[in-house]
C-alpha atoms as a PDB file:
ATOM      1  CA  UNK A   1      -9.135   0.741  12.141  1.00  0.00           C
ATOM      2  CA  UNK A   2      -7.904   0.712  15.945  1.00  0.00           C
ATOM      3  CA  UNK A   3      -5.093   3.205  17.465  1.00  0.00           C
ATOM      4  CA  UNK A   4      -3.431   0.171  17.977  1.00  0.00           C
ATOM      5  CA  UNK A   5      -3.452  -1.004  14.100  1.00  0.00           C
ATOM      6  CA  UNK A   6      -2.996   2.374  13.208  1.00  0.00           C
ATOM      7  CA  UNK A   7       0.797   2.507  15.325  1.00  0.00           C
ATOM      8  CA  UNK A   8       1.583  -0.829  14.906  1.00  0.00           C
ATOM      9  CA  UNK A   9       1.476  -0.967  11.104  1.00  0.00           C
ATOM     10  CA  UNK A  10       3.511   2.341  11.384  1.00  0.00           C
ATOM     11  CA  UNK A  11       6.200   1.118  13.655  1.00  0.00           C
ATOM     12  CA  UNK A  12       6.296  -2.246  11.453  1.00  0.00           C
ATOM     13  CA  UNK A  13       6.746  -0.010   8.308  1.00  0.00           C
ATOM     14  CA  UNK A  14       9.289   1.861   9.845  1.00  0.00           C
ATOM     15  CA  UNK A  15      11.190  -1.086  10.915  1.00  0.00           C
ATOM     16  CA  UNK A  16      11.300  -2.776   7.229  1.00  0.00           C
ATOM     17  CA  UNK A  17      12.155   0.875   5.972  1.00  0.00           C
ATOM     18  CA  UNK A  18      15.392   0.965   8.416  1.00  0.00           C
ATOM     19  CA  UNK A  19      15.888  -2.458   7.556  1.00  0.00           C
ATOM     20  CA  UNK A  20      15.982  -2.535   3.821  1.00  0.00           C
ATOM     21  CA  UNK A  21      18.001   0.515   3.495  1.00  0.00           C
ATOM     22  CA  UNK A  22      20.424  -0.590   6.132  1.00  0.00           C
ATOM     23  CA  UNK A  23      19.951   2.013   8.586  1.00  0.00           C
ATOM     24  CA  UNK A  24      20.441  -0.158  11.407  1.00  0.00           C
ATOM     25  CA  UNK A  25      23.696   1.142  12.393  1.00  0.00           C
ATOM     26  CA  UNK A  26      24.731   2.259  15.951  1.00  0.00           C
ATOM     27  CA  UNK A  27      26.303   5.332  14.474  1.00  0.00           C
ATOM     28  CA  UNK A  28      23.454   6.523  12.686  1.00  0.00           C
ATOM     29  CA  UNK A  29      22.086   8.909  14.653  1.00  0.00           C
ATOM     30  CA  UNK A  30      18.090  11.085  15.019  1.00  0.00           C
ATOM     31  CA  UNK A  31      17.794  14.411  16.831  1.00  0.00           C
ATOM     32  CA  UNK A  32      14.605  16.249  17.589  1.00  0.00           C
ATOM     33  CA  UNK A  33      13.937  19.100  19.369  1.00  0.00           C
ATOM     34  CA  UNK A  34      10.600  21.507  19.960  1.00  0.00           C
ATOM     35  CA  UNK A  35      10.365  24.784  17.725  1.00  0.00           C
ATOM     36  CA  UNK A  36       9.158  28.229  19.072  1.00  0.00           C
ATOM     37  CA  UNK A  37       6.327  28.990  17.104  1.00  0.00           C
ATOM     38  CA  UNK A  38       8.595  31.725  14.764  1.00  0.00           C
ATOM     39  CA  UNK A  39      10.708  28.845  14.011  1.00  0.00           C
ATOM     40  CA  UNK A  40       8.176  27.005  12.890  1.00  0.00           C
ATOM     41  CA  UNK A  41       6.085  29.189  11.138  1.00  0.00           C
ATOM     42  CA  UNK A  42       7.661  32.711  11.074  1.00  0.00           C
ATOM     43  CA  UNK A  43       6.267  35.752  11.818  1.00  0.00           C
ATOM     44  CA  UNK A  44       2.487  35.425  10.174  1.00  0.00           C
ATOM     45  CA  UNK A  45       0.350  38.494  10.237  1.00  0.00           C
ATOM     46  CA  UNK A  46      -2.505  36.115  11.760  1.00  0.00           C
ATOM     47  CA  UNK A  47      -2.037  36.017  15.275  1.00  0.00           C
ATOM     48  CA  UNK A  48      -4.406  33.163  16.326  1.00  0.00           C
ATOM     49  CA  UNK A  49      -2.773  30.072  14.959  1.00  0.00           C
ATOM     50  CA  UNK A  50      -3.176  27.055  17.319  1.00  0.00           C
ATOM     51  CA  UNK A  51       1.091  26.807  17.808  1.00  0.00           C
ATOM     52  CA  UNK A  52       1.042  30.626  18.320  1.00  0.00           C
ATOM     53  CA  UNK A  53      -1.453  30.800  21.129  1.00  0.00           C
ATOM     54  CA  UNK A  54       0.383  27.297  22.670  1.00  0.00           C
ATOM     55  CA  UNK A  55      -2.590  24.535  22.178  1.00  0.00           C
ATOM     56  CA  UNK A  56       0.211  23.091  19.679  1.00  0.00           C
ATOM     57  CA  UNK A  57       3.953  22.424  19.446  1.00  0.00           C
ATOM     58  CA  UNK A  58       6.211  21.455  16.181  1.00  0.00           C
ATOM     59  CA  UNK A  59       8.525  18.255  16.727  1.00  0.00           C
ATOM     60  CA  UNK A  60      11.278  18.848  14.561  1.00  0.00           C
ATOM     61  CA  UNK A  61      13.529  15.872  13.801  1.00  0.00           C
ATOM     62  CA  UNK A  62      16.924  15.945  11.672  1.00  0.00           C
ATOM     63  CA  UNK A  63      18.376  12.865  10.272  1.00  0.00           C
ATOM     64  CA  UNK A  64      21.392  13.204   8.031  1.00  0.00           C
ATOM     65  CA  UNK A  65      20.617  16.987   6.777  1.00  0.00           C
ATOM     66  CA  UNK A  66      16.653  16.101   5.678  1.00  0.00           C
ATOM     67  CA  UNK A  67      14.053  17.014   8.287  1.00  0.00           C
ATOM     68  CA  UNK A  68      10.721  15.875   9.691  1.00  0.00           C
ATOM     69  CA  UNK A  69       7.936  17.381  11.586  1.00  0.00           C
ATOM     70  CA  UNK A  70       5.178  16.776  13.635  1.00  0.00           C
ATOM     71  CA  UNK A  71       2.178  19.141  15.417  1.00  0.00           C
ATOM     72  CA  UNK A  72       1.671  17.928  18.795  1.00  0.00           C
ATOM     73  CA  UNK A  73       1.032  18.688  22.142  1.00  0.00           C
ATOM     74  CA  UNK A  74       3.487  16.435  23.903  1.00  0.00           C
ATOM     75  CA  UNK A  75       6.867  18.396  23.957  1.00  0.00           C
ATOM     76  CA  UNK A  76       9.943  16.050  23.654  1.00  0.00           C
ATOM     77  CA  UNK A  77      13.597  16.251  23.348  1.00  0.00           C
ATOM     78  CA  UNK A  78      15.395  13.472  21.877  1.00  0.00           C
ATOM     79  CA  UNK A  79      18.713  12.042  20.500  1.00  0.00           C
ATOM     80  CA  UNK A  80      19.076   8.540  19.559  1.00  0.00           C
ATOM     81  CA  UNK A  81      19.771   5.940  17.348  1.00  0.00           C
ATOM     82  CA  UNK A  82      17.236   4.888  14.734  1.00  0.00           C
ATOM     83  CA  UNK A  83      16.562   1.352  17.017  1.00  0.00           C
ATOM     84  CA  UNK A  84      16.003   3.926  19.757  1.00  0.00           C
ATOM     85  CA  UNK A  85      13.308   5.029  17.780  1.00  0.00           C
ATOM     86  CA  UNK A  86      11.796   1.210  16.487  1.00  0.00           C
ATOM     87  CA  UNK A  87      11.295   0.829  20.522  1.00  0.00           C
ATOM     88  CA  UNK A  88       9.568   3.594  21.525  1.00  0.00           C
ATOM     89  CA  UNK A  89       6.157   2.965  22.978  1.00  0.00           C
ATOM     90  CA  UNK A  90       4.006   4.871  20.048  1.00  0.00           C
ATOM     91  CA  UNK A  91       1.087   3.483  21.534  1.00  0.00           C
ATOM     92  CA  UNK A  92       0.818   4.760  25.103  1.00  0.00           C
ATOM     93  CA  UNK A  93       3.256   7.978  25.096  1.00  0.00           C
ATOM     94  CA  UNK A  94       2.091  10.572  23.306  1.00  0.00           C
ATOM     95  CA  UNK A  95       5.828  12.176  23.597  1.00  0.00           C
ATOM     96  CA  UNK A  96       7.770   8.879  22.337  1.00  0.00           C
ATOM     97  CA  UNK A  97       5.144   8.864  19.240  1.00  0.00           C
ATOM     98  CA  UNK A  98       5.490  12.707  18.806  1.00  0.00           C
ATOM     99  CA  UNK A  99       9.304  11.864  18.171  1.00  0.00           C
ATOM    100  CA  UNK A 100       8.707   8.576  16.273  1.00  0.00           C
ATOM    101  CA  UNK A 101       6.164  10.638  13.535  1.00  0.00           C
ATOM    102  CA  UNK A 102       8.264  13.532  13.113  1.00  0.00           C
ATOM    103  CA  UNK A 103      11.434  11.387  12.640  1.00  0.00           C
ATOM    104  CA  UNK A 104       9.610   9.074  10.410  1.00  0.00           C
ATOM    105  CA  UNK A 105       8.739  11.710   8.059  1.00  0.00           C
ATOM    106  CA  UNK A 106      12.303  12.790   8.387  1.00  0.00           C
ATOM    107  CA  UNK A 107      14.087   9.264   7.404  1.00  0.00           C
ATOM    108  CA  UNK A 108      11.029   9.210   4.496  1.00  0.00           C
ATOM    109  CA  UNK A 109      12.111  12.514   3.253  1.00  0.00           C
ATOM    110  CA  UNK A 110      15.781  12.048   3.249  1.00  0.00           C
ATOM    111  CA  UNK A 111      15.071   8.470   1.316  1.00  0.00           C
ATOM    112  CA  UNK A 112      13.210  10.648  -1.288  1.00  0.00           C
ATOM    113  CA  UNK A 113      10.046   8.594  -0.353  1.00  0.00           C
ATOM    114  CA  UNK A 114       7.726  11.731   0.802  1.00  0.00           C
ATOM    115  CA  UNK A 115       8.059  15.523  -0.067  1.00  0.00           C
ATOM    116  CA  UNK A 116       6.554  18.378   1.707  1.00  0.00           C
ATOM    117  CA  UNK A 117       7.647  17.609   5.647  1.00  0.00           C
ATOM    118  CA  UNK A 118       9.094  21.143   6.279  1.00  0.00           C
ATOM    119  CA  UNK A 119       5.948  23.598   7.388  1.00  0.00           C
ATOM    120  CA  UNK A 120       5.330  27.047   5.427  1.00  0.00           C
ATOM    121  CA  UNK A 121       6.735  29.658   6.873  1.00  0.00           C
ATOM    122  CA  UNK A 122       5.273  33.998   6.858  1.00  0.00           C
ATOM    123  CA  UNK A 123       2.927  34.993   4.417  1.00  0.00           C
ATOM    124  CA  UNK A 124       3.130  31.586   3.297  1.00  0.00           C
ATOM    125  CA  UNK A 125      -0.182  29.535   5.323  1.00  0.00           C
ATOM    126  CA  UNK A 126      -2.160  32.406   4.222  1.00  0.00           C
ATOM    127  CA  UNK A 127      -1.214  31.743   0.623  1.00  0.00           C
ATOM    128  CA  UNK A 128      -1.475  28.135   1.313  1.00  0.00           C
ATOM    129  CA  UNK A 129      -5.202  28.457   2.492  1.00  0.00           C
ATOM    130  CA  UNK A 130      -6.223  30.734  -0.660  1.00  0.00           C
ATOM    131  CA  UNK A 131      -4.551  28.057  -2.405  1.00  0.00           C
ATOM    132  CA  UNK A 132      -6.943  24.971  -0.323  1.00  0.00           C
ATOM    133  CA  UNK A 133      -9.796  26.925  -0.857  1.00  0.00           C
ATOM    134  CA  UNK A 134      -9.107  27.248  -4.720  1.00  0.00           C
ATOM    135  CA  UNK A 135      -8.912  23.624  -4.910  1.00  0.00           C
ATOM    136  CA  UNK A 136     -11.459  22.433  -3.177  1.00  0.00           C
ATOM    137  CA  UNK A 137     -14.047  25.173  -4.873  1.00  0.00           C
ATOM    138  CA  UNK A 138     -12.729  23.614  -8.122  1.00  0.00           C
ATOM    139  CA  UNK A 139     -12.765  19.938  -7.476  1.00  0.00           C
ATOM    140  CA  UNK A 140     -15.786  19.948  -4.619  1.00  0.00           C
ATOM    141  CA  UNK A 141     -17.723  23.022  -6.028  1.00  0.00           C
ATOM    142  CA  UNK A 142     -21.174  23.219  -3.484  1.00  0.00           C
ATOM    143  CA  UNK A 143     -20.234  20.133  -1.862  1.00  0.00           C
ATOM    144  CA  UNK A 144     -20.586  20.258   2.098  1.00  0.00           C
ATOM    145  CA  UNK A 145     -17.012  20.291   3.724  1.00  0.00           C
ATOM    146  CA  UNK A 146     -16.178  19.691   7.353  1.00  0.00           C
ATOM    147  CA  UNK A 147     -13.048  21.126   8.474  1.00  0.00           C
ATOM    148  CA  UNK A 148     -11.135  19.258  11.026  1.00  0.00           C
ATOM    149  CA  UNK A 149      -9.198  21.174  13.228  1.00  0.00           C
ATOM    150  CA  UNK A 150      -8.924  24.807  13.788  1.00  0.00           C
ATOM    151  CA  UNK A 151      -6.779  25.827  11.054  1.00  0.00           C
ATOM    152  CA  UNK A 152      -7.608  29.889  11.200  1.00  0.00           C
ATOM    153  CA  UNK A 153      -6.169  30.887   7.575  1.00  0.00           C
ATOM    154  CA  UNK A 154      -8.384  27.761   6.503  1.00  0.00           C
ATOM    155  CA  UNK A 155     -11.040  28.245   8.037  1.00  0.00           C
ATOM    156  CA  UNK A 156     -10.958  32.389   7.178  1.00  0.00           C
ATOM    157  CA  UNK A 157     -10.286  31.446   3.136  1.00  0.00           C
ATOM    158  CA  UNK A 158     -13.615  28.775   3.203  1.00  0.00           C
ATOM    159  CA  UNK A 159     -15.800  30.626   5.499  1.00  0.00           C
ATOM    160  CA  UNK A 160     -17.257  32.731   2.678  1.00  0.00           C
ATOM    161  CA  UNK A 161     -19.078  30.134   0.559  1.00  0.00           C
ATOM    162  CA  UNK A 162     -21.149  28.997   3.620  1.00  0.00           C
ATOM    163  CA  UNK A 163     -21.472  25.626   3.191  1.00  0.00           C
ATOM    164  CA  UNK A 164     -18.155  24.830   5.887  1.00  0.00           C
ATOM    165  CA  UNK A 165     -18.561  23.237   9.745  1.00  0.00           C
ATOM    166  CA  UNK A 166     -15.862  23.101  11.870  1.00  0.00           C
ATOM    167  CA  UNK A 167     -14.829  20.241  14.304  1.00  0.00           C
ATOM    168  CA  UNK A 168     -12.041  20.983  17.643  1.00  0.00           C
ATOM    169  CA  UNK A 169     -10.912  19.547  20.414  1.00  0.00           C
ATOM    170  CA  UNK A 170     -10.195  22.559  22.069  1.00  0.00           C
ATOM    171  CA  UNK A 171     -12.520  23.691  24.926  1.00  0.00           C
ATOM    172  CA  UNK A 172     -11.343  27.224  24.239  1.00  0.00           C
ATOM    173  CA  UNK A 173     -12.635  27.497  20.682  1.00  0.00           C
ATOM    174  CA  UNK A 174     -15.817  24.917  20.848  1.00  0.00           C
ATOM    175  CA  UNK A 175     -19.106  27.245  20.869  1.00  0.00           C
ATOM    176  CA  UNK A 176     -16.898  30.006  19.907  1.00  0.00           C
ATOM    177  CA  UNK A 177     -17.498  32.311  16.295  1.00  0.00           C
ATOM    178  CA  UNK A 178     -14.890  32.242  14.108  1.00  0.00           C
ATOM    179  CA  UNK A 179     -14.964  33.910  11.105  1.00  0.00           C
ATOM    180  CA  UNK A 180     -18.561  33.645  10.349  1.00  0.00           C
ATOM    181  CA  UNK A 181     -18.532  29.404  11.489  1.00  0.00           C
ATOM    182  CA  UNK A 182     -19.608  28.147  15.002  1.00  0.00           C
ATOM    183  CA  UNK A 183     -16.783  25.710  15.930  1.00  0.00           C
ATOM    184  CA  UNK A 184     -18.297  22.339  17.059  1.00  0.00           C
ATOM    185  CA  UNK A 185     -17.172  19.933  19.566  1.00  0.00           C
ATOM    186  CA  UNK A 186     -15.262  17.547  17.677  1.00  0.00           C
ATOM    187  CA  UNK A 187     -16.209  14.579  19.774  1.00  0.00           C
ATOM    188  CA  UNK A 188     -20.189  14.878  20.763  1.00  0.00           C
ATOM    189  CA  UNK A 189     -20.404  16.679  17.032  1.00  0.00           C
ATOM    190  CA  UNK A 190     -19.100  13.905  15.016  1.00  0.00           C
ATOM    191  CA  UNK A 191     -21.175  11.421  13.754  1.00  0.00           C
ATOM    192  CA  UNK A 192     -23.520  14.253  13.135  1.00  0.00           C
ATOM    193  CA  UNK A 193     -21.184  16.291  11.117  1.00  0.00           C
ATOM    194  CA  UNK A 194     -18.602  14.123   9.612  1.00  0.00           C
ATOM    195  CA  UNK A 195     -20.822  10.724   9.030  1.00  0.00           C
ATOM    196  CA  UNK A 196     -24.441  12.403   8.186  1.00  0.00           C
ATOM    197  CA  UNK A 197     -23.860  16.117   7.325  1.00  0.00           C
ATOM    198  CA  UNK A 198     -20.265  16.084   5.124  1.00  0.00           C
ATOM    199  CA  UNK A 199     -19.740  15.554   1.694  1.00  0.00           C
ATOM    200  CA  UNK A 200     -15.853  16.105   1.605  1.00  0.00           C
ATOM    201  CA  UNK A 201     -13.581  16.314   4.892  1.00  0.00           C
ATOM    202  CA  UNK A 202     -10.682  18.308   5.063  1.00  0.00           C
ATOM    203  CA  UNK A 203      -8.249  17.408   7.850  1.00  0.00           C
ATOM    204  CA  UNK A 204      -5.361  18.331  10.043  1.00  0.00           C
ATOM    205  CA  UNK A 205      -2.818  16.091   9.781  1.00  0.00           C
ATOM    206  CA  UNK A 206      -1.817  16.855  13.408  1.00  0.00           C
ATOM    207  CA  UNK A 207      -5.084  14.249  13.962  1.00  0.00           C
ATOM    208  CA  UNK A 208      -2.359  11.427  13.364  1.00  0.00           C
ATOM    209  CA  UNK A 209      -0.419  12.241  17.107  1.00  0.00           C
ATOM    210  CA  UNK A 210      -3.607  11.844  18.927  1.00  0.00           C
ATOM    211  CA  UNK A 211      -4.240   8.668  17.087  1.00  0.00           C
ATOM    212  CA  UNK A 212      -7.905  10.389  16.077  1.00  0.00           C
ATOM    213  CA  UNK A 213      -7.219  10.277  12.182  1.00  0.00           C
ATOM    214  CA  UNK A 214      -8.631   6.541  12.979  1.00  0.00           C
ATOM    215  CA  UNK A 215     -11.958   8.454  13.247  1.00  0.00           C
ATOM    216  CA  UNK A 216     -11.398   9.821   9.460  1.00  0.00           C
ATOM    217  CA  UNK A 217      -9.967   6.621   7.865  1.00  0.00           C
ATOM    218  CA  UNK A 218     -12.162   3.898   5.657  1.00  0.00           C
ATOM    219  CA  UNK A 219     -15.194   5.948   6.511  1.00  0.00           C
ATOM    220  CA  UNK A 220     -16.983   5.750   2.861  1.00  0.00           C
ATOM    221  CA  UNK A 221     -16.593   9.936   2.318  1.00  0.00           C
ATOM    222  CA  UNK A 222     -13.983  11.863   0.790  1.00  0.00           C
ATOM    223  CA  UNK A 223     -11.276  12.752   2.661  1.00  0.00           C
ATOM    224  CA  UNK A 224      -8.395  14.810   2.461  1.00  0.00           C
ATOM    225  CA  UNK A 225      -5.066  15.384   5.129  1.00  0.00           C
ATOM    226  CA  UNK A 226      -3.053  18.606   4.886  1.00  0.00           C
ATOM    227  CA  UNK A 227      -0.257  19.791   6.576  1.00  0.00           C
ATOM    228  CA  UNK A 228       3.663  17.930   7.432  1.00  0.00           C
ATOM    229  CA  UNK A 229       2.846  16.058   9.988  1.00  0.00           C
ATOM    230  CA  UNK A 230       1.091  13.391   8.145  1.00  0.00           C
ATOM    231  CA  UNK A 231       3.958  13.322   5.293  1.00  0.00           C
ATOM    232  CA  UNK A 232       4.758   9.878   6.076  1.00  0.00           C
ATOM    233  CA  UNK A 233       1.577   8.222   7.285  1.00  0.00           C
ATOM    234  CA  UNK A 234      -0.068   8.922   4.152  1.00  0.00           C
ATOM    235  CA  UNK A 235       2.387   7.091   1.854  1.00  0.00           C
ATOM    236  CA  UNK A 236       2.248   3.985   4.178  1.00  0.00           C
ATOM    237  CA  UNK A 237      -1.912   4.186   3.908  1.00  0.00           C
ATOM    238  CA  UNK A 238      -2.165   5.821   0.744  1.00  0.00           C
ATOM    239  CA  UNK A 239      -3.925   8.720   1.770  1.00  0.00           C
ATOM    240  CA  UNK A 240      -4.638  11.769   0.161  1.00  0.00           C
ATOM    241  CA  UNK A 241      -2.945  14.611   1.505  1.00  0.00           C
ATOM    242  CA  UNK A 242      -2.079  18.321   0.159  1.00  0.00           C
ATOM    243  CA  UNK A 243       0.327  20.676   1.339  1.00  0.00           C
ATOM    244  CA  UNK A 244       1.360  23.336  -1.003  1.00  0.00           C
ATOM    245  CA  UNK A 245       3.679  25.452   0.183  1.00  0.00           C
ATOM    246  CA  UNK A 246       5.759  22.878   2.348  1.00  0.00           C
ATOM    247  CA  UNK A 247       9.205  22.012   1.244  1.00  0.00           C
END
């Protein structure tokens, strides 16, 4: 699967979606805006989340009371109408497909069609990682994971049964210890780690606004998306995704 495939069949689902549940109106309006990093995920005792140190931003899009989200590093403001939003250019602006994800998941939530597209908030992505690691010790007991994405609480809650690599695209934490696990470059490292060494991958769903989820899709291994941002995308490609302590 392309970047291209991957947007396009988004955009095309989006467009039925409006469509079919005549949205199309002029006075039906989309807001998004960017989140501090408390409003996003409160005040966490972990201090070394990726939104907290600014390597990530949360879009945050309303549309009529039910929200959407979407980790990114392309800040954008926007207000609109839903056809604003069919022609963006998802493809070649990162911002315009920051907004479109976000208020995708936001039109899919308020049409009851995806759950879980509000992030955790506090204490709660520390729970939420004891609560990963507890499932995938009881479904993928000894099997090899790689974790995609520097997730900290994650990473921290799966470190101890040793059998966990780590893929990033951020120069700052590539080569870098954390919690017990070398983090490896997520582009020279992955056919090595994700194709030959991995039994079960666990990734960010933030991996859908650089259009690298392609990478993780249809690749023969078992693969699993957590977090908001992907709320939507995984319906449309039937993905499996967890997210426990979303709303």
């Amino acid at each position: 699967m392309t970047k291209e495939y991957l947007f396009n069949k988004l955009k095309e689902y989006f467009k039925e979606l409006v469509v079919n549940n005549s949205l199309n109106s002029d006075n039906i309006k989309i807001r998004s805006k960017t989140l501090k990093a408390e409003e996003a995920i409160g005040i966490t005792e972990r201090k070394d989340f990726p939104i907290i140190v600014g390597k990530e931003i949360m879009l945050q899009a309303e549309f009529q009371g039910a929200y959407g989200q979407a980790f990114t590093d392309a800040p954008s403001i926007f207000e609109g109408t839903l056809e604003d939003i069919m022609n963006l250019d998802i493809i070649n602006d990162p911002h315009s497909r920051g907004i479109f994800i976000a208020s995708m998941n936001a039109v899919m939530s308020k049409l009851g069609l995806v759950k879980n597209t509000v992030h955790c908030k506090n204490s709660e992505p520390e729970l939420c990682a004891k609560k990963i690691a507890e499932y995938i010790r009881e479904i993928y007991s000894g099997k090899k994971i790689a974790l995609i994405g520097y997730q900290p609480a994650i990473l921290d809650a799966l470190s101890k049964d040793n059998n966990i690599r780590i893929l990033d695209l951020n120069k700052d934490n590539i080569g870098e210890n954390k919690y017990g696990v070398i983090v490896e470059d997520g582009i020279k490292a992955y056919d090595e780690v994700v194709l030959n060494w991995a039994e079960v991958i666990l990734c960010t769903g933030s991996t859908l606004c650089n259009g690298s989820i392609v990478n993780f899709i249809d690749i023969e291994k078992e693969v699993i998306f957590y977090g908001t941002t992907v709320a939507g995308a995984a319906k449309v490609f039937n993905l499996k995704r967890i997210c426990f302590y979303s709303i």
